[in-house]
PDB file of N, CA and C in Angstrom:
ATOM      1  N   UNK A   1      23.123  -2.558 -11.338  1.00  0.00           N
ATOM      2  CA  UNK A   1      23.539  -3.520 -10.323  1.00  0.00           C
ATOM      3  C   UNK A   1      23.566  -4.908 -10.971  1.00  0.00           C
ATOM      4  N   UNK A   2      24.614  -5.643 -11.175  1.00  0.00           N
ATOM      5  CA  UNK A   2      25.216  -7.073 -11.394  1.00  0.00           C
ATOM      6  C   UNK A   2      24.930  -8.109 -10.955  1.00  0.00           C
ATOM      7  N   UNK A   3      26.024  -7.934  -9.638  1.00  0.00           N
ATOM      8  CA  UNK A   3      26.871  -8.924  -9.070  1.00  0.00           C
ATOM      9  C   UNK A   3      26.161  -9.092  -8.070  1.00  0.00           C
ATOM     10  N   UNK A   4      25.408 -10.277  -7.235  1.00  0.00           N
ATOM     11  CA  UNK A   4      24.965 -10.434  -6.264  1.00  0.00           C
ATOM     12  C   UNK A   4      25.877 -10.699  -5.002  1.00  0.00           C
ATOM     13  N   UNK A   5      25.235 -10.321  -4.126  1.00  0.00           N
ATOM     14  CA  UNK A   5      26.007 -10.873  -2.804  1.00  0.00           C
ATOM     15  C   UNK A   5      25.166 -11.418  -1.807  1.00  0.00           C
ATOM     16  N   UNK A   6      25.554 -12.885  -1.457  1.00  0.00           N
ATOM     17  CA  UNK A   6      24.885 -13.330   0.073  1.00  0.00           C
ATOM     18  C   UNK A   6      24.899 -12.831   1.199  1.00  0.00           C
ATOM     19  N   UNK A   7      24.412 -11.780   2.116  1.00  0.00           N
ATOM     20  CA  UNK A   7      24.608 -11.630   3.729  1.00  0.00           C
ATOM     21  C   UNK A   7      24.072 -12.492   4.076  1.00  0.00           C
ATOM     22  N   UNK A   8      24.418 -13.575   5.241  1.00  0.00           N
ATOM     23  CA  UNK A   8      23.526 -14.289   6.047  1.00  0.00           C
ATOM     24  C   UNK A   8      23.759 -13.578   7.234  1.00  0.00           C
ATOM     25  N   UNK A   9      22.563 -13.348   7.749  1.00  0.00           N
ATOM     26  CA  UNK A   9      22.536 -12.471   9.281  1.00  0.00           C
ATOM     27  C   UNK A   9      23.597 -13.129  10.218  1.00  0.00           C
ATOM     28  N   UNK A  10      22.967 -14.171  10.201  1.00  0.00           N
ATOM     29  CA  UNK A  10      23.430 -15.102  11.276  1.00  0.00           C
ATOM     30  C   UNK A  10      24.826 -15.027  11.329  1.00  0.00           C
ATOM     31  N   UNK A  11      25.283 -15.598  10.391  1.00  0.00           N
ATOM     32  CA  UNK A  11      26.811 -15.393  10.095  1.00  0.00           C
ATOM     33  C   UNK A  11      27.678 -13.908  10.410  1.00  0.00           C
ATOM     34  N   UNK A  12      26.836 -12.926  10.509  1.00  0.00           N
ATOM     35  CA  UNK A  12      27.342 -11.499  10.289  1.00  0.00           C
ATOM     36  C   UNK A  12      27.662 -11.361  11.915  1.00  0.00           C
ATOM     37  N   UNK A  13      26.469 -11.322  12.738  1.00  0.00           N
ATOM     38  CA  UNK A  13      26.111 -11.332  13.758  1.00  0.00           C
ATOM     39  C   UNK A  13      26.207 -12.469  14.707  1.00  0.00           C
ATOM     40  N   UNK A  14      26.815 -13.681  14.554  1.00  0.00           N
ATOM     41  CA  UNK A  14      27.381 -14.786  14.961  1.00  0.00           C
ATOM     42  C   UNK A  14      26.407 -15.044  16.329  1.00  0.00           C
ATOM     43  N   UNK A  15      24.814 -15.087  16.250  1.00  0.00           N
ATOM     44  CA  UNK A  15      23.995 -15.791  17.257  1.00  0.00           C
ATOM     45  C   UNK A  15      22.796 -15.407  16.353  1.00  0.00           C
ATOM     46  N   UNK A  16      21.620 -16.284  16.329  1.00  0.00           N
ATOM     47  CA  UNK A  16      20.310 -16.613  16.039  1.00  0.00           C
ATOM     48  C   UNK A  16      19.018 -16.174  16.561  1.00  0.00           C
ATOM     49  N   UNK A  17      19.747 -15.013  17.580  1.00  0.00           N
ATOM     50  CA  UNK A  17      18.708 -13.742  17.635  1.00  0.00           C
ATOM     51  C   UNK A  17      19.383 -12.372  17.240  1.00  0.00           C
ATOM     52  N   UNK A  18      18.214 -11.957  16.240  1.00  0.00           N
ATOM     53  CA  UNK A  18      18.634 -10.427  15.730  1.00  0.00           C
ATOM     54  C   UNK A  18      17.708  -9.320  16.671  1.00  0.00           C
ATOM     55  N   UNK A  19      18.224  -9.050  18.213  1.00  0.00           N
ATOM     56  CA  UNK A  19      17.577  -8.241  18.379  1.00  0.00           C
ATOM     57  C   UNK A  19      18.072  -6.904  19.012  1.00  0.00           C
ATOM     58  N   UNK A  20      19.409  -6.691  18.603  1.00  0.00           N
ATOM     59  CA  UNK A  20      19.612  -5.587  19.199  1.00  0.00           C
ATOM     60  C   UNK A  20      20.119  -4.468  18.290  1.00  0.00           C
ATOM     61  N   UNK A  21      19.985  -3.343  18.376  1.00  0.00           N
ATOM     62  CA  UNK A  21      20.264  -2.687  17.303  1.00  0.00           C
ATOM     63  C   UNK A  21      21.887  -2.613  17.269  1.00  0.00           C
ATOM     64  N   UNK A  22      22.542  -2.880  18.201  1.00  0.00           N
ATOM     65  CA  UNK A  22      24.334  -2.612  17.725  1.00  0.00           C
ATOM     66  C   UNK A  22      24.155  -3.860  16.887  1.00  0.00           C
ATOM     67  N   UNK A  23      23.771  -4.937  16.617  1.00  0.00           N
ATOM     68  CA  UNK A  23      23.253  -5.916  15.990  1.00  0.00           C
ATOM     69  C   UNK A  23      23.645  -5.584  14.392  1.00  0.00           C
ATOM     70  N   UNK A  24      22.181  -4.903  14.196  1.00  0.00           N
ATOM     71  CA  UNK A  24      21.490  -4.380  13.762  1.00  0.00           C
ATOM     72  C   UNK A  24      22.444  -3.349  12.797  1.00  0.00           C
ATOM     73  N   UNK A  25      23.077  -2.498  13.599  1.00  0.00           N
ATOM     74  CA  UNK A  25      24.362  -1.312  12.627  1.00  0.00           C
ATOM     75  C   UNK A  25      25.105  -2.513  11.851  1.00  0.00           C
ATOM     76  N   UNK A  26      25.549  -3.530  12.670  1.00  0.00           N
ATOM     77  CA  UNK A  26      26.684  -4.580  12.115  1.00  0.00           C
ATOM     78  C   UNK A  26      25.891  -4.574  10.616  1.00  0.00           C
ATOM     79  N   UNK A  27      24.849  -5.162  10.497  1.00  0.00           N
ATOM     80  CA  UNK A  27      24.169  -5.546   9.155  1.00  0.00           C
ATOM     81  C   UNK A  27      24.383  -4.235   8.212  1.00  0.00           C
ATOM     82  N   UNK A  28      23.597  -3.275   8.841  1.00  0.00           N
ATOM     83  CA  UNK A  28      23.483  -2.249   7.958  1.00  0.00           C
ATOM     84  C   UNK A  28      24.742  -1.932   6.912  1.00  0.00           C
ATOM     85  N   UNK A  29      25.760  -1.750   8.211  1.00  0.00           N
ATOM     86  CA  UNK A  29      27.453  -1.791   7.217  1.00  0.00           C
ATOM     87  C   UNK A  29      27.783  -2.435   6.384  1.00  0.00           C
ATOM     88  N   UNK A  30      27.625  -3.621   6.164  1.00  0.00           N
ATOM     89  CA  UNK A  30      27.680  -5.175   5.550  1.00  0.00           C
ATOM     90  C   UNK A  30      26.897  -4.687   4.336  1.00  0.00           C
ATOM     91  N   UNK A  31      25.617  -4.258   4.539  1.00  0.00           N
ATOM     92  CA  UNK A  31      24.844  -4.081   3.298  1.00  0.00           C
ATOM     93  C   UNK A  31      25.338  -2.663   2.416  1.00  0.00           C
ATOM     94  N   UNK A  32      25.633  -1.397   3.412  1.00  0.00           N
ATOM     95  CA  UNK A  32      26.025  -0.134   2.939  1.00  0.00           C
ATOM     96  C   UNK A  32      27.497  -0.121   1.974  1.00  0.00           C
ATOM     97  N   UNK A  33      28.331  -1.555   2.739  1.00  0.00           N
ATOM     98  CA  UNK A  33      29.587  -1.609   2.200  1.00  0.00           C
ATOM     99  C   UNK A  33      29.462  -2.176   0.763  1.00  0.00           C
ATOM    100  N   UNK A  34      27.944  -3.456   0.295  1.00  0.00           N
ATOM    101  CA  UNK A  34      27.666  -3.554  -0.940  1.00  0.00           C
ATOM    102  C   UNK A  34      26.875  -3.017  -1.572  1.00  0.00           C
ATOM    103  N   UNK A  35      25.941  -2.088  -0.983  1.00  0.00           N
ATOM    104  CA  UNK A  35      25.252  -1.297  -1.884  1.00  0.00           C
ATOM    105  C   UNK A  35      26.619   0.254  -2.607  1.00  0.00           C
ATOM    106  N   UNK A  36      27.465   0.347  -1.909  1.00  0.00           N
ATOM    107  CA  UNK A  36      28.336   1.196  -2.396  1.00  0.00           C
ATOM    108  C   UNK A  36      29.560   0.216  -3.687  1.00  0.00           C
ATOM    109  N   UNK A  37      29.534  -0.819  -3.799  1.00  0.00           N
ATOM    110  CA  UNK A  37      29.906  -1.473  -4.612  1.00  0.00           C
ATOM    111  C   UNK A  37      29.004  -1.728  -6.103  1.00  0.00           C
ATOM    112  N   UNK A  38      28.032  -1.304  -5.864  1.00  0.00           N
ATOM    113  CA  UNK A  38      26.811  -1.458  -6.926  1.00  0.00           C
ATOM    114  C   UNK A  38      26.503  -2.984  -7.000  1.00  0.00           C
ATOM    115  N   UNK A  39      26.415  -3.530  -5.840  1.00  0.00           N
ATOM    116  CA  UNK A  39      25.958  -5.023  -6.185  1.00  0.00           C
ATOM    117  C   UNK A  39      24.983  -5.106  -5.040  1.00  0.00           C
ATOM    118  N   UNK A  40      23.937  -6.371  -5.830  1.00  0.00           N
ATOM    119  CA  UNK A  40      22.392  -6.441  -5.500  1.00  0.00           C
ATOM    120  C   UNK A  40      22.854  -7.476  -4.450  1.00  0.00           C
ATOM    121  N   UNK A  41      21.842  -7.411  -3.211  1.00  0.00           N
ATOM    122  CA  UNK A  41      22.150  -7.999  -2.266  1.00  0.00           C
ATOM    123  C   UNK A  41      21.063  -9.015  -1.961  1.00  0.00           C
ATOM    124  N   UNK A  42      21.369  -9.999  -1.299  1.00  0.00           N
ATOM    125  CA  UNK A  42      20.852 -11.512  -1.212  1.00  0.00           C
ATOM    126  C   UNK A  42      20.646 -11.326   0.585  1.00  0.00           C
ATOM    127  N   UNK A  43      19.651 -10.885   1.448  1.00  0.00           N
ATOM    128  CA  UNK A  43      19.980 -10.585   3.070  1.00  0.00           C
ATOM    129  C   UNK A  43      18.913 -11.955   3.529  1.00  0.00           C
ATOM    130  N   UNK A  44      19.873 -12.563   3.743  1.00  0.00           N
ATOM    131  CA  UNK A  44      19.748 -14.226   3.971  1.00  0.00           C
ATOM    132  C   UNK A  44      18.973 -14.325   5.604  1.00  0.00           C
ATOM    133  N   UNK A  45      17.839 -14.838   5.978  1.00  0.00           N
ATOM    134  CA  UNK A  45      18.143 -14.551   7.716  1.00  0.00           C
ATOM    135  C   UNK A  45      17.720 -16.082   7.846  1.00  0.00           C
ATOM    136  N   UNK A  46      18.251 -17.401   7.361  1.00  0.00           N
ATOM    137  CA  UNK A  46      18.064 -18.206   7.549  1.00  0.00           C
ATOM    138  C   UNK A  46      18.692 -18.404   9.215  1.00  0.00           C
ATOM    139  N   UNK A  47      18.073 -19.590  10.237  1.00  0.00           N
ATOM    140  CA  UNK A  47      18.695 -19.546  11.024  1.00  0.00           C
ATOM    141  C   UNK A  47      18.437 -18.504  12.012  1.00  0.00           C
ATOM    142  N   UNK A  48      17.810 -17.686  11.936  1.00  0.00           N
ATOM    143  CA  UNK A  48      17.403 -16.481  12.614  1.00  0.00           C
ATOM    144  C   UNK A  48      15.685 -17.026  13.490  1.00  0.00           C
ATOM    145  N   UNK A  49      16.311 -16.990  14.827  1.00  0.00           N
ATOM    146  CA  UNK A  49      15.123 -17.805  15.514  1.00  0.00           C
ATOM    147  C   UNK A  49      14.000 -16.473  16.503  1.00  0.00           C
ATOM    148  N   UNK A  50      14.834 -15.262  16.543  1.00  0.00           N
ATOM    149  CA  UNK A  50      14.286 -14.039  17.269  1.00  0.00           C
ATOM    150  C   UNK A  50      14.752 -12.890  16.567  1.00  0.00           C
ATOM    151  N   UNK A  51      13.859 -12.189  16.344  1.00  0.00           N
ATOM    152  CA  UNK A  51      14.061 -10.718  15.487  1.00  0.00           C
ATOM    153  C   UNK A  51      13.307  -9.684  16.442  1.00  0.00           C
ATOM    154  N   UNK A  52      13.581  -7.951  16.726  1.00  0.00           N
ATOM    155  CA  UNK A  52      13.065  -7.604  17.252  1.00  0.00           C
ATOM    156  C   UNK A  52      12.982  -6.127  15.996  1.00  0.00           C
ATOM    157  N   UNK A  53      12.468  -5.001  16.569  1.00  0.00           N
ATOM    158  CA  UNK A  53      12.184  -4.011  15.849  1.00  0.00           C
ATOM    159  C   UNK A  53      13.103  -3.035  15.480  1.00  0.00           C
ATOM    160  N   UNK A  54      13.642  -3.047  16.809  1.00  0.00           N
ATOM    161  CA  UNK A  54      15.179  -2.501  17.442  1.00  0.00           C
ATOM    162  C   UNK A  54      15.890  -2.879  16.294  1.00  0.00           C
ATOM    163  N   UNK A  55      16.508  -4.248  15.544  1.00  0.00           N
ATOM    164  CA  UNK A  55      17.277  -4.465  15.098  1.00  0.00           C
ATOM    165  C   UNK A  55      17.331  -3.834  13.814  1.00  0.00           C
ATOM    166  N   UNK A  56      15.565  -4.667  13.176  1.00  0.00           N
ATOM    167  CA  UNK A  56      15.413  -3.780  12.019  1.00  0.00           C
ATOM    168  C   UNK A  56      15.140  -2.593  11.663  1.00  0.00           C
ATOM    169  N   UNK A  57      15.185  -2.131  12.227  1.00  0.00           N
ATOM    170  CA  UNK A  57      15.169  -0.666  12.451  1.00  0.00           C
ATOM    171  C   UNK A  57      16.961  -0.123  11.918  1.00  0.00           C
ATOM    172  N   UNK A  58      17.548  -0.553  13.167  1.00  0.00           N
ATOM    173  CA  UNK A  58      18.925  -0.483  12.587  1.00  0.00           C
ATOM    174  C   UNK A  58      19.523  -0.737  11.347  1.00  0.00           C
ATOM    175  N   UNK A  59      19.415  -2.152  11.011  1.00  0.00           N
ATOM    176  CA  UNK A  59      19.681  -2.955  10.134  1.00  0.00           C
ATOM    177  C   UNK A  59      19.010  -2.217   8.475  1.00  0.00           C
ATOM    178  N   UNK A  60      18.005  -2.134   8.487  1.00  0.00           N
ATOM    179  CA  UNK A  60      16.829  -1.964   7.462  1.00  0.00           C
ATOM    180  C   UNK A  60      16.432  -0.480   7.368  1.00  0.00           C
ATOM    181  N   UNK A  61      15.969  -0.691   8.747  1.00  0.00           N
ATOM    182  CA  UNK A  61      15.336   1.224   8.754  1.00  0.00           C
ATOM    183  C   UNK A  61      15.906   2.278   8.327  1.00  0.00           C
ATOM    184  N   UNK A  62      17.397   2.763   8.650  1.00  0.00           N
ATOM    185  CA  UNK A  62      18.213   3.472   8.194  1.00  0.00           C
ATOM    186  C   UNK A  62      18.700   3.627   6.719  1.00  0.00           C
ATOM    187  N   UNK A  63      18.392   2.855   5.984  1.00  0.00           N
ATOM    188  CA  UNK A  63      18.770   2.541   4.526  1.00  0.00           C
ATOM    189  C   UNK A  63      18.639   3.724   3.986  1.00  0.00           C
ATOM    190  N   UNK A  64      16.664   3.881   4.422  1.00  0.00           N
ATOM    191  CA  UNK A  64      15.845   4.685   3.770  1.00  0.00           C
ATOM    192  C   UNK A  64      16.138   6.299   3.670  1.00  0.00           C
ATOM    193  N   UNK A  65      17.316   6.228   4.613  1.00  0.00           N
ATOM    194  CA  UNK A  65      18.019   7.515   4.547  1.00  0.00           C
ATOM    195  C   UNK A  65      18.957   7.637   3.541  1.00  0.00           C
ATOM    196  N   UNK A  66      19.276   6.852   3.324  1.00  0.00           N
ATOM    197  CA  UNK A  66      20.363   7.168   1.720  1.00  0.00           C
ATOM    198  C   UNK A  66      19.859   6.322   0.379  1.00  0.00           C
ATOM    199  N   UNK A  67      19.105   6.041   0.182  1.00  0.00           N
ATOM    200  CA  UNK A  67      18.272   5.425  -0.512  1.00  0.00           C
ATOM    201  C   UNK A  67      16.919   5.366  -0.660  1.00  0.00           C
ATOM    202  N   UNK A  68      16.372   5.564  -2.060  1.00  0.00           N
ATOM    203  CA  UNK A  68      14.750   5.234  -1.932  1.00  0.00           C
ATOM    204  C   UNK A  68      14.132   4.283  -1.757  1.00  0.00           C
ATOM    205  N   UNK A  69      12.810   4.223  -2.022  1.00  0.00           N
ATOM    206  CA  UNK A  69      12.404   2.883  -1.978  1.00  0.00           C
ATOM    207  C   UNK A  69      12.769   1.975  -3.071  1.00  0.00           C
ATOM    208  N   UNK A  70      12.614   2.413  -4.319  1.00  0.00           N
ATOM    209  CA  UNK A  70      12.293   1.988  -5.344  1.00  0.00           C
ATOM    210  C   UNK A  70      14.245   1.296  -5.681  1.00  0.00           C
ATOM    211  N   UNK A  71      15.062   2.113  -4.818  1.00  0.00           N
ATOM    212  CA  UNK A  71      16.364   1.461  -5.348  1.00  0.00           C
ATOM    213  C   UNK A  71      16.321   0.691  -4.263  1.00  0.00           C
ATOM    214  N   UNK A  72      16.222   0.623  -3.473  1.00  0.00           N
ATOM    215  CA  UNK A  72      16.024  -0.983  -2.133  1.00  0.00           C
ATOM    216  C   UNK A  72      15.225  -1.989  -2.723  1.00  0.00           C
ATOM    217  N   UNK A  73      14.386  -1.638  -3.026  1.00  0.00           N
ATOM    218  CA  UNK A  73      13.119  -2.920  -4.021  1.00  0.00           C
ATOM    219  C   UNK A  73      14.351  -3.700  -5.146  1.00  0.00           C
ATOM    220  N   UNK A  74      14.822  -2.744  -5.513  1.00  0.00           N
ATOM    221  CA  UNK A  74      15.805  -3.049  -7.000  1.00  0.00           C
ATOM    222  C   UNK A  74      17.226  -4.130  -6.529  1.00  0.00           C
ATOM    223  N   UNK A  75      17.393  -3.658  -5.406  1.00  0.00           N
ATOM    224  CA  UNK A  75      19.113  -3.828  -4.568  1.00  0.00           C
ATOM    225  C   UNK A  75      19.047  -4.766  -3.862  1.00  0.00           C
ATOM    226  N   UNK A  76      17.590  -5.193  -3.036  1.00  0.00           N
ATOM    227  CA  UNK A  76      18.082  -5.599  -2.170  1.00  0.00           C
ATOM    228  C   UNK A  76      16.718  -6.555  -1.733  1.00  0.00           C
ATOM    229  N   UNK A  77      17.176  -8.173  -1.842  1.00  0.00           N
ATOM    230  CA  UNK A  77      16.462  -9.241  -1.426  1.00  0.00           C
ATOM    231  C   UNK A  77      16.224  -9.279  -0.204  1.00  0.00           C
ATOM    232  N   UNK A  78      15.001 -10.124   0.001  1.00  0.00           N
ATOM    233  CA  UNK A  78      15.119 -10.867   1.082  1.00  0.00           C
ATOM    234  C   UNK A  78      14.782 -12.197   1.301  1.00  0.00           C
ATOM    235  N   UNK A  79      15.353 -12.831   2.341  1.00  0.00           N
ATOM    236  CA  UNK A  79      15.232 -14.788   2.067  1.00  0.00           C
ATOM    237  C   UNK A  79      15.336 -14.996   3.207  1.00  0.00           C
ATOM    238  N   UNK A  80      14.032 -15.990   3.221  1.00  0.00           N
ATOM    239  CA  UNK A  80      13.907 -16.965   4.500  1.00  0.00           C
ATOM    240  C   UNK A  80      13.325 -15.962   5.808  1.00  0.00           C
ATOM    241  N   UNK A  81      12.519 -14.800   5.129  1.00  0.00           N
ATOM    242  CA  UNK A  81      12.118 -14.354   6.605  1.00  0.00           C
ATOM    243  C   UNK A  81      11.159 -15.053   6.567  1.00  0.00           C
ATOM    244  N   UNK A  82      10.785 -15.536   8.147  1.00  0.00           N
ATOM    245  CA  UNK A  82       9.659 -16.556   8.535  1.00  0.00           C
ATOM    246  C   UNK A  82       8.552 -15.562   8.830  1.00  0.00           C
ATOM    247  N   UNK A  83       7.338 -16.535   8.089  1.00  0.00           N
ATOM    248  CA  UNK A  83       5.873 -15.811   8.227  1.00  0.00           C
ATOM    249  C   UNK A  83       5.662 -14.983   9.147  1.00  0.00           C
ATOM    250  N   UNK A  84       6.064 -15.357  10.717  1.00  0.00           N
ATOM    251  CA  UNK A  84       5.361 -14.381  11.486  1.00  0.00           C
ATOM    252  C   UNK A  84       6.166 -13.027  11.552  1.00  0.00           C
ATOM    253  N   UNK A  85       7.519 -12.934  11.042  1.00  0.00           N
ATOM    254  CA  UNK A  85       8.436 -11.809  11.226  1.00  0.00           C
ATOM    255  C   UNK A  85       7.864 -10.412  10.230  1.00  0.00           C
ATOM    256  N   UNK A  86       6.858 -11.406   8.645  1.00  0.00           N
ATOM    257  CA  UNK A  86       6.803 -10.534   7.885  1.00  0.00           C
ATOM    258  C   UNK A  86       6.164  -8.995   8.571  1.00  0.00           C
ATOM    259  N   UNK A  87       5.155  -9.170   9.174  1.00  0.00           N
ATOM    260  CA  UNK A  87       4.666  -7.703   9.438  1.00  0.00           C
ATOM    261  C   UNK A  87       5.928  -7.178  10.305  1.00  0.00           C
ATOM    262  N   UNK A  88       6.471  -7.577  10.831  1.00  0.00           N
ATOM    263  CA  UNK A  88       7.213  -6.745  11.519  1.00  0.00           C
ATOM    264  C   UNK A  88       8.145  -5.820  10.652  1.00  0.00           C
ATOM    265  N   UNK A  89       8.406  -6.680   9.140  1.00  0.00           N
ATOM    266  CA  UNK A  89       9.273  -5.651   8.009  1.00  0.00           C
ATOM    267  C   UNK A  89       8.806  -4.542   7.861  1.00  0.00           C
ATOM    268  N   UNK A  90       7.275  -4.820   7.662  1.00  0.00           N
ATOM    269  CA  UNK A  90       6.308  -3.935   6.815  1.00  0.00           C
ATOM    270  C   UNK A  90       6.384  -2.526   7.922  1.00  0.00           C
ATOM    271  N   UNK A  91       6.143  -2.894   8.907  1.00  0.00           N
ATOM    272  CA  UNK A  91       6.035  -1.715  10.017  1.00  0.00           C
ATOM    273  C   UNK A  91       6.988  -1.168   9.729  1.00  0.00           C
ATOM    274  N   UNK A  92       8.737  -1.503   9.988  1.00  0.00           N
ATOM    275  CA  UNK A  92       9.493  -0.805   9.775  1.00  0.00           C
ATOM    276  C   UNK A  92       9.969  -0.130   9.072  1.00  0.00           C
ATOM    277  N   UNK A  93       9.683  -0.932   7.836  1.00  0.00           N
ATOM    278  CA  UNK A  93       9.887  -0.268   6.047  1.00  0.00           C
ATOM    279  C   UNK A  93       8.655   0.971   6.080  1.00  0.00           C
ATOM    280  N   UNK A  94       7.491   0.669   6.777  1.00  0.00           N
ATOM    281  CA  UNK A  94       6.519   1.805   6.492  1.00  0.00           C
ATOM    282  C   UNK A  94       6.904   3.039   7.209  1.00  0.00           C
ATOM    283  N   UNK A  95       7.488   2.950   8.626  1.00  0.00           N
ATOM    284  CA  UNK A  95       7.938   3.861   9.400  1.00  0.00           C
ATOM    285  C   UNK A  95       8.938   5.017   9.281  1.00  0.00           C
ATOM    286  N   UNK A  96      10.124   3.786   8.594  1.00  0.00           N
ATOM    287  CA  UNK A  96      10.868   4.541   7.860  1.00  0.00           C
ATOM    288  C   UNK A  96      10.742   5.370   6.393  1.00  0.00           C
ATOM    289  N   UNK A  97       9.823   4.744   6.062  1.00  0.00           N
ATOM    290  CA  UNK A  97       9.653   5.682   4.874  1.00  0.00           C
ATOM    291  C   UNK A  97       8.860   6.811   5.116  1.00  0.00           C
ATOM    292  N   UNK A  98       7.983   6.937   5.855  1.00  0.00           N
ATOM    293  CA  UNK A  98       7.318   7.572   6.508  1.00  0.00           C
ATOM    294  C   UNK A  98       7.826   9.088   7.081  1.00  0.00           C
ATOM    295  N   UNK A  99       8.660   8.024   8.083  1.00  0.00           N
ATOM    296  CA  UNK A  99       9.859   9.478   8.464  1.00  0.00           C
ATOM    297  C   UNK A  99      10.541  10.374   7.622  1.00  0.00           C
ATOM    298  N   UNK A 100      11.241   9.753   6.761  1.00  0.00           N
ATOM    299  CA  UNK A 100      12.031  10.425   5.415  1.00  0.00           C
ATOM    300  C   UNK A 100      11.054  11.631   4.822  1.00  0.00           C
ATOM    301  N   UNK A 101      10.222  11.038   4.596  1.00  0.00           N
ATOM    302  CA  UNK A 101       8.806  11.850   3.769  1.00  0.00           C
ATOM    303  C   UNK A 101       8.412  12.868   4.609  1.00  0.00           C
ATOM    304  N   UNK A 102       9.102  12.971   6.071  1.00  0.00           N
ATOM    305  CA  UNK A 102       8.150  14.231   7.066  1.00  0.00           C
ATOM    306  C   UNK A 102       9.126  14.002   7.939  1.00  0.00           C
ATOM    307  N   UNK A 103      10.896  14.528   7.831  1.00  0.00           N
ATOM    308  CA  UNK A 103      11.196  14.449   8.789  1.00  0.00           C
ATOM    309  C   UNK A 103      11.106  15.404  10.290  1.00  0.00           C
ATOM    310  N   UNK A 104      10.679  16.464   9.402  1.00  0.00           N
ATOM    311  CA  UNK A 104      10.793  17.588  10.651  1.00  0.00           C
ATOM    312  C   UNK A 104       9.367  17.463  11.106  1.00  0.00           C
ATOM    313  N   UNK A 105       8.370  16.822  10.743  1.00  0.00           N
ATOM    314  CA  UNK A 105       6.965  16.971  11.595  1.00  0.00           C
ATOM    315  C   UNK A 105       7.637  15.679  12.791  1.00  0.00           C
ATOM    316  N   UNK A 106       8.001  14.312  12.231  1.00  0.00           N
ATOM    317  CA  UNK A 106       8.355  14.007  13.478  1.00  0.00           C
ATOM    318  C   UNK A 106       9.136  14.195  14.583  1.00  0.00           C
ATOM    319  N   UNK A 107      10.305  15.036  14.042  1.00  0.00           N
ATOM    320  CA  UNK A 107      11.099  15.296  15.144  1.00  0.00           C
ATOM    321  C   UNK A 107      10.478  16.478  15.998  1.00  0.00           C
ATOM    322  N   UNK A 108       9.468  17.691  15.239  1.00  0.00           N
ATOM    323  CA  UNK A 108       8.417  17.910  16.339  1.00  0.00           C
ATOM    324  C   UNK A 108       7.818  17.323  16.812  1.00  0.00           C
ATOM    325  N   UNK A 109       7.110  16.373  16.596  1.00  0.00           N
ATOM    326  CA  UNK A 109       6.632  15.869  17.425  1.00  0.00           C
ATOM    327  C   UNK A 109       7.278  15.165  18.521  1.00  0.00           C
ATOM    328  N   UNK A 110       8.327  14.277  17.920  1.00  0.00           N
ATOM    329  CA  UNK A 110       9.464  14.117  19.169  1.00  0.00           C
ATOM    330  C   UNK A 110       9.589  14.955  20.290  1.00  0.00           C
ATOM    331  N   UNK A 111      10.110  15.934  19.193  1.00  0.00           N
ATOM    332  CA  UNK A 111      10.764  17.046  20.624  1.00  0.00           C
ATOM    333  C   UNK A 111       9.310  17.604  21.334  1.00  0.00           C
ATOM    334  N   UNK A 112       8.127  17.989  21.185  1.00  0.00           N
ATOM    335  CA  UNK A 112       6.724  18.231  21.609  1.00  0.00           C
ATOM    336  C   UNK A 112       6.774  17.285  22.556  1.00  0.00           C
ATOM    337  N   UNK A 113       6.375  15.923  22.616  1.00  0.00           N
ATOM    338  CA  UNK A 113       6.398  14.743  23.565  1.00  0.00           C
ATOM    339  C   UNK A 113       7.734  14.813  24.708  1.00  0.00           C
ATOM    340  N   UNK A 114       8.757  14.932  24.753  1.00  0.00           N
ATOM    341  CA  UNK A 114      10.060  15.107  25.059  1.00  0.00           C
ATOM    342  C   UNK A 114       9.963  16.794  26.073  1.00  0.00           C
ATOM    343  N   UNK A 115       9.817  17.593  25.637  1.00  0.00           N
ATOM    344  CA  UNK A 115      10.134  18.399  26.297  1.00  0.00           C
ATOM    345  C   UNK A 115       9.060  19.610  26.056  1.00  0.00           C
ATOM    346  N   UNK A 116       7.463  18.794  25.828  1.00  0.00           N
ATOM    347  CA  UNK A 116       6.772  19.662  26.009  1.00  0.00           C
ATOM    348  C   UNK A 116       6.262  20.955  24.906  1.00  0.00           C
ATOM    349  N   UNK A 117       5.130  21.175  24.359  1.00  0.00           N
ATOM    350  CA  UNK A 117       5.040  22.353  23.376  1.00  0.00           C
ATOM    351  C   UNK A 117       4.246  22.992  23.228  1.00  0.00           C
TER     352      UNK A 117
END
């Protein structure tokens, strides 16, 4: 990986709260469309005044499905998330990796909770 690229959320998503996950897909594409280019990404959230879990989840969480950790660490920055947002990464990055690593215990458990087991 080279060539960097800037996403600014804000700009992607044209308002200063990231909290919804259709949001959230918008980014993911943006990033999926340069991680399939082989260029390292710059995910800017300057300007970003509300973030929710929902989003990153979308945005972030899903990565971990076509990608490891260790090539997201490699690929893909991050800038200007504000102090209090950080744990909220960590949860999601942990969740999702989490899932990947055991997907069928959670979706039992899903489906257990859901419809009973």
């Amino acid at each position: 990986m080279s060539e960097m690229t800037n996403i600014v959320v804000k700009d992607v998503i044209s308002r200063a709260t990231a909290v919804s996950s259709d949001d959230g897909d918008v980014v993911y594409n943006n990033i999926l469309a340069e991680l399939t280019k082989k260029r390292t990404i710059s995910l800017d959230f300057d300007g970003i005044t509300l973030m929710t879990t929902a989003f990153l989840n979308s945005a972030i969480g899903q990565l971990y499905s076509r990608y490891t950790s260790d090539e997201l660490n490699e690929t893909l920055k991050l800038k200007n998330v504000a102090e209090e947002d950080r744990v909220m990464f960590k949860k999601v990055i942990d969740r999702a990796k989490q899932y990947q690593a055991n997907k069928k215990g959670f979706e039992d458990s899903a489906n257990n909770a859901i419809y009973g087991g």
